[in-house]
C-alpha atoms as a PDB file:
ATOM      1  CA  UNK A   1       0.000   0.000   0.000  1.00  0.00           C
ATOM      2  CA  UNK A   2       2.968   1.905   0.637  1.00  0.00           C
ATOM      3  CA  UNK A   3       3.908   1.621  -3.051  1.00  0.00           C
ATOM      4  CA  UNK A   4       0.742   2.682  -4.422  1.00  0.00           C
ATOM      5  CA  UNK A   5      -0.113   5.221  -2.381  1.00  0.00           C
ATOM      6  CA  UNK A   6       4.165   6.417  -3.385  1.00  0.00           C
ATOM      7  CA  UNK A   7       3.331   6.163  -7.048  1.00  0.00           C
ATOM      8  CA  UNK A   8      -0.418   7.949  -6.585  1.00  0.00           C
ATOM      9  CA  UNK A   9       1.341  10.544  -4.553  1.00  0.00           C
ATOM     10  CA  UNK A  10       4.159  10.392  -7.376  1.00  0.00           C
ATOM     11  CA  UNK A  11       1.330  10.809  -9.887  1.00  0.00           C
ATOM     12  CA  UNK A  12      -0.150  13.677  -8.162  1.00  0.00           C
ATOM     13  CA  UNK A  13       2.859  16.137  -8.178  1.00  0.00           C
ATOM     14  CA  UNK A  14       3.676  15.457 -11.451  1.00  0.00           C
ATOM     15  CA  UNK A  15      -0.029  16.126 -12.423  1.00  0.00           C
ATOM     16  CA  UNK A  16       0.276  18.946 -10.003  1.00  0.00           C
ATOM     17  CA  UNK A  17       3.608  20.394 -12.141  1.00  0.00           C
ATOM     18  CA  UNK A  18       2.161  19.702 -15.448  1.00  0.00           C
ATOM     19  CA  UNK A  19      -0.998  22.187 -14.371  1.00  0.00           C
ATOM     20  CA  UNK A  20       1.022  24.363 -13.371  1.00  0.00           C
ATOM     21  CA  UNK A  21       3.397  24.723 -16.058  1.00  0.00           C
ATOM     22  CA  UNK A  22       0.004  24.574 -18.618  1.00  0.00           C
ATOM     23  CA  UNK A  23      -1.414  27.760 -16.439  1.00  0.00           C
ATOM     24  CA  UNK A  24       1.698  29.570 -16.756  1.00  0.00           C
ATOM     25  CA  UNK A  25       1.855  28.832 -20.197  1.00  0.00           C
ATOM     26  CA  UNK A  26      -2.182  29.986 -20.557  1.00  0.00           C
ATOM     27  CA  UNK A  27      -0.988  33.485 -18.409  1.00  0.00           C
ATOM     28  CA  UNK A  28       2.092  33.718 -20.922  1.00  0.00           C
ATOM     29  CA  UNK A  29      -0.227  33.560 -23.933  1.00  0.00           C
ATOM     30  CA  UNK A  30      -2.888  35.658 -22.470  1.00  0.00           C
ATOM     31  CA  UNK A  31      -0.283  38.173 -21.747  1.00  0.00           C
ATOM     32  CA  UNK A  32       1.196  38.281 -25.424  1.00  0.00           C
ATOM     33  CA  UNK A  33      -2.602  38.244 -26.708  1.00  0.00           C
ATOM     34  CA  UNK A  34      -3.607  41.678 -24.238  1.00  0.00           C
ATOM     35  CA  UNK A  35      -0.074  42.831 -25.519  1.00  0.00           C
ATOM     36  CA  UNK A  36      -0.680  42.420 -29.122  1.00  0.00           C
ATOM     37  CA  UNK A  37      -4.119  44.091 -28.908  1.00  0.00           C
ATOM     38  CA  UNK A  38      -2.715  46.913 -26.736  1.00  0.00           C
ATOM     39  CA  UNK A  39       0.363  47.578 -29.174  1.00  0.00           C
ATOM     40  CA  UNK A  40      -2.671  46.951 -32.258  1.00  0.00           C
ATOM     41  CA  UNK A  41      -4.541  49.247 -30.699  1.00  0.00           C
ATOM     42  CA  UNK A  42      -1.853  52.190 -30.159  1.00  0.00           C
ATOM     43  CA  UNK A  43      -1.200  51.638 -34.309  1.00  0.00           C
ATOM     44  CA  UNK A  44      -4.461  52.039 -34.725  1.00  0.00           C
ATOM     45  CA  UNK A  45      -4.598  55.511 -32.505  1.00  0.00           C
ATOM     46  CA  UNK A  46      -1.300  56.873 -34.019  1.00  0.00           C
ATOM     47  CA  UNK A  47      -2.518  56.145 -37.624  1.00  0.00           C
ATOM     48  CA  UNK A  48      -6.061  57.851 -36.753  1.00  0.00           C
ATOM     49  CA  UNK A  49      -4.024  60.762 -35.497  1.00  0.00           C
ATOM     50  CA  UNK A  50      -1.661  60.485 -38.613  1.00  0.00           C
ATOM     51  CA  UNK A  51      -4.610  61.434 -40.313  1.00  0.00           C
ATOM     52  CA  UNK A  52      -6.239  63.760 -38.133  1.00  0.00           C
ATOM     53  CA  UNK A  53      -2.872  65.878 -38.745  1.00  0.00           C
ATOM     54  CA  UNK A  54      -2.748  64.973 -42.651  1.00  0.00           C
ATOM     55  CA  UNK A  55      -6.644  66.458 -42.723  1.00  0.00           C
ATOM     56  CA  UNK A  56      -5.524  69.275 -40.511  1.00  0.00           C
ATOM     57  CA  UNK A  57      -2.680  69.820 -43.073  1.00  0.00           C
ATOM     58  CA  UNK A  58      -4.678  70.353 -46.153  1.00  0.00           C
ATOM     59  CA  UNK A  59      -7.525  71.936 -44.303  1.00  0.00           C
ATOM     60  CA  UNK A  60      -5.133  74.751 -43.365  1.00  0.00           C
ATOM     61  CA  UNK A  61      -3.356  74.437 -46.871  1.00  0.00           C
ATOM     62  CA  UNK A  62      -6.640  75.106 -48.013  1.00  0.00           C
ATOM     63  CA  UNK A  63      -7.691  77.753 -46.086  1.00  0.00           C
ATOM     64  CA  UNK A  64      -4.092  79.655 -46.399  1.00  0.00           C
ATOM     65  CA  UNK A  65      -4.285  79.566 -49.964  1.00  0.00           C
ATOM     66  CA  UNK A  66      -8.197  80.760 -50.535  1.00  0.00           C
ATOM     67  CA  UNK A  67      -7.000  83.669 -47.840  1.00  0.00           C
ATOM     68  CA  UNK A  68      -4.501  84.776 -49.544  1.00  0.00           C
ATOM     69  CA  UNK A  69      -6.238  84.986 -52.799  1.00  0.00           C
ATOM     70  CA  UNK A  70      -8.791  86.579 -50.590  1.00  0.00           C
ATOM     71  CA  UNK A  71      -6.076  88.983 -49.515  1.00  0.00           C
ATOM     72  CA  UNK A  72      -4.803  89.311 -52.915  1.00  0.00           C
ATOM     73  CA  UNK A  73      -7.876  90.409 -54.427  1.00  0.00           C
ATOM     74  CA  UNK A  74      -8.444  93.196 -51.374  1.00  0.00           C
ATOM     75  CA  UNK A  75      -5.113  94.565 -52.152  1.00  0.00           C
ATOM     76  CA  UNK A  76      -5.745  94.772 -55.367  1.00  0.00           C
ATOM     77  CA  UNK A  77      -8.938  96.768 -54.698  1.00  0.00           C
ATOM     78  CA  UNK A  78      -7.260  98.887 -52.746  1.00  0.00           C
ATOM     79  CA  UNK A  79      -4.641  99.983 -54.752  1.00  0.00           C
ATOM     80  CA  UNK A  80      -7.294 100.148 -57.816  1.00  0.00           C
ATOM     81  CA  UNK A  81      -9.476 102.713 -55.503  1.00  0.00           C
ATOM     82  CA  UNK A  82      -6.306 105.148 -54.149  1.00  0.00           C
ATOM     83  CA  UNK A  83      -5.091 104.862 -57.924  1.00  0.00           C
ATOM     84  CA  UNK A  84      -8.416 106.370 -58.729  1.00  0.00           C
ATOM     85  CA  UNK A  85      -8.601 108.908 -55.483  1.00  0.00           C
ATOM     86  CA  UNK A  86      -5.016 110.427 -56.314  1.00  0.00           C
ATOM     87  CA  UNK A  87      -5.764 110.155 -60.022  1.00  0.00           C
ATOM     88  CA  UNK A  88      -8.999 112.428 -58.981  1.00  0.00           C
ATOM     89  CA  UNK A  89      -7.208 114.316 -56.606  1.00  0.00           C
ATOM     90  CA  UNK A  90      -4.547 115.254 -59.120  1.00  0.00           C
ATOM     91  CA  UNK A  91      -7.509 116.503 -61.783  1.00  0.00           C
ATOM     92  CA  UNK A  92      -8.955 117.913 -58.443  1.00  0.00           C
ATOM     93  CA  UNK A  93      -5.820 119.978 -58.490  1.00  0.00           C
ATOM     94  CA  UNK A  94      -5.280 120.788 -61.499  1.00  0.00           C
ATOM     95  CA  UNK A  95      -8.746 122.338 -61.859  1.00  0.00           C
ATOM     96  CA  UNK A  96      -8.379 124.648 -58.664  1.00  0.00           C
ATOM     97  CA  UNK A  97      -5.341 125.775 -60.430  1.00  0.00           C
ATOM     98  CA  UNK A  98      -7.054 126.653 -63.913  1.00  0.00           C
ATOM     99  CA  UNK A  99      -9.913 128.084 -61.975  1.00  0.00           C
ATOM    100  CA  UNK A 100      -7.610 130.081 -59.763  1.00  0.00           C
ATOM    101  CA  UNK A 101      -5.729 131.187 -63.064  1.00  0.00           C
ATOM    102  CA  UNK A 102      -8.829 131.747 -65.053  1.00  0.00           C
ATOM    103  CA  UNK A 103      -9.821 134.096 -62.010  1.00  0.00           C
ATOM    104  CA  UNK A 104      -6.834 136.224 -61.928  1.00  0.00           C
ATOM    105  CA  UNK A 105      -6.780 136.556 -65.489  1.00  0.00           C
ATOM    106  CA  UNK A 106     -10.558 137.959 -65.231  1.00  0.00           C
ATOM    107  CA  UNK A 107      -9.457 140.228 -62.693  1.00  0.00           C
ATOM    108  CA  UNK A 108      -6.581 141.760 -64.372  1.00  0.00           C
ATOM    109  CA  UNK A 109      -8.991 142.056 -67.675  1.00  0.00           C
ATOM    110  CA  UNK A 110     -11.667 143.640 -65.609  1.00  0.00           C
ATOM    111  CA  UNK A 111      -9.111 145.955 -63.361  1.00  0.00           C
ATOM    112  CA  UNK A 112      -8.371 147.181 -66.811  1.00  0.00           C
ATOM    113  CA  UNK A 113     -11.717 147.666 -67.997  1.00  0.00           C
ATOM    114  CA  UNK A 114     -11.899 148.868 -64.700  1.00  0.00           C
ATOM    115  CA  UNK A 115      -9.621 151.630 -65.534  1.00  0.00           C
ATOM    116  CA  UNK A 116     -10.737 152.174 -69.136  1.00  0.00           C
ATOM    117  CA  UNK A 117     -14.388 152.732 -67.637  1.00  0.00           C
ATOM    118  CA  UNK A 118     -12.779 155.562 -65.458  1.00  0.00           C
ATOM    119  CA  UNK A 119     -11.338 156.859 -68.217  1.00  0.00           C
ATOM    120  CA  UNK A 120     -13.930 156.943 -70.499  1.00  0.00           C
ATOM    121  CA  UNK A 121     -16.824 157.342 -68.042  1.00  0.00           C
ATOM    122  CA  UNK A 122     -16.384 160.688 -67.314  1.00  0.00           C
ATOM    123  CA  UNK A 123     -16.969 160.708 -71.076  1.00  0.00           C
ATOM    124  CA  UNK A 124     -19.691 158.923 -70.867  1.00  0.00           C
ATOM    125  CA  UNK A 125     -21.328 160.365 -68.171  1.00  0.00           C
ATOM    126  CA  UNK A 126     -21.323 163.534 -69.709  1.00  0.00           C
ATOM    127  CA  UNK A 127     -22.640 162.256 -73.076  1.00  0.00           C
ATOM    128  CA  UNK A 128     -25.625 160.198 -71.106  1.00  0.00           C
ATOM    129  CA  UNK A 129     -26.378 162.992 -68.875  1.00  0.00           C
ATOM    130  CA  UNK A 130     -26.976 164.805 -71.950  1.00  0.00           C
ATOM    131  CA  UNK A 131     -29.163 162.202 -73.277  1.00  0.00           C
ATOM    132  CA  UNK A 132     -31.251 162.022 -69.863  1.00  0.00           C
ATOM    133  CA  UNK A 133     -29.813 158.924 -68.552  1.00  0.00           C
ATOM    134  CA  UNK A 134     -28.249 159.826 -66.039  1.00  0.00           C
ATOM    135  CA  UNK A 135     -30.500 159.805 -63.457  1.00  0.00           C
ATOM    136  CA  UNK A 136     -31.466 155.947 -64.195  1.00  0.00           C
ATOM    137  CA  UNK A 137     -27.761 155.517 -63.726  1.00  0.00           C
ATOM    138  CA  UNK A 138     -27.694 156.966 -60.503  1.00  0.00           C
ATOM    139  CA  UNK A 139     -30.768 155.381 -59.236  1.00  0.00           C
ATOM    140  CA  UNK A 140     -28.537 152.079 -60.114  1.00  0.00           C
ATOM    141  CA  UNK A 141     -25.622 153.107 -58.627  1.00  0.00           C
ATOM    142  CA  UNK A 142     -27.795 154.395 -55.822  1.00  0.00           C
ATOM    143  CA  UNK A 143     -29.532 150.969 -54.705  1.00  0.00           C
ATOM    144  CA  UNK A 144     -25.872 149.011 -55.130  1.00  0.00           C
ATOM    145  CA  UNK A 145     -27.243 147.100 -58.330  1.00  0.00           C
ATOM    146  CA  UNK A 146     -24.279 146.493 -60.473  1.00  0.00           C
ATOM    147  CA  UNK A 147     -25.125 147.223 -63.757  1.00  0.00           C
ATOM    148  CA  UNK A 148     -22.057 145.051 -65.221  1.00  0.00           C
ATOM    149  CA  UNK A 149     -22.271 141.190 -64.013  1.00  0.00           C
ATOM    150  CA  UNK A 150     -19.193 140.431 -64.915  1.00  0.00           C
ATOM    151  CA  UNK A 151     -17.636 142.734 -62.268  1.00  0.00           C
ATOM    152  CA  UNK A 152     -20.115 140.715 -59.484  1.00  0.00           C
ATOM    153  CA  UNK A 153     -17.365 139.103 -56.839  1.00  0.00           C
ATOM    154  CA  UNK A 154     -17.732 135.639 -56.075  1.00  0.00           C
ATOM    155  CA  UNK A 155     -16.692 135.276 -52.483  1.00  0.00           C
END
């Protein structure tokens, strides 16, 4: 009895060690299988982010590229309108400057008239008075009508 109970007890620990080296093999295998799906899973997140930044990339390319058209086509609108301000501007300018010669030119003409009509309106004066109009003359002259629009100032 001895001898079986030697050989059961025999048959038991090596029963005993091959269980236990089959668990440790099952933990080994379930370890490499949660470590394979872990590592699959991190490829999987870096690759989503991969293209999460490759979207982001041409989304901004994108963007950058229709702004700067965008900004393109307000400079150019810009420079069109203060091409056309100075261009008016200059014209602006240039008429002031005819106007303002124009002016003095009438001036001088009618500061010589000015002087011709004192000359030659005591002449005058005498030959209307002795045609009778003088007194509608100095009725005029009387009221402040001016009787020549051309000598009315302007400012």
């Amino acid at each position: 009895m001895r001898g079986e109970r030697t050989a059961v007890q025999h048959e038991v620990d090596v029963l005993s060690q091959r269980i236990t080296a089959d668990i440790q093999t099952l933990k080994d295998n379930l370890k490499l299988t949660f470590d394979d799906r872990r590592q699959s899973l991190r490829n999987n997140s870096r690759d989503v982010e991969n293209r999460i930044q490759e979207l982001n990339y041409r989304i901004t390319s994108s963007l950058t590229s229709e702004m700067r058209s965008e900004v393109e086509a307000m400079r150019f609108v810009l420079v069109r309108r203060t091409a056309i301000t100075l261009a008016t501007l200059v014209v602006l300018a240039l008429l002031a400057l005819r106007t303002t010669s124009v002016r003095a030119k009438r001036m001088e003409e009618l500061e010589k008239k000015a002087k011709e009509v004192a000359v030659g309106s005591q002449d005058v004066r005498s030959d209307l008075a002795a045609a009778g109009v003088s007194g509608i003359i100095a009725a005029g002259l009387a009221s402040g009508d001016d009787l020549n629009p051309e000598l009315t100032s302007l400012g």
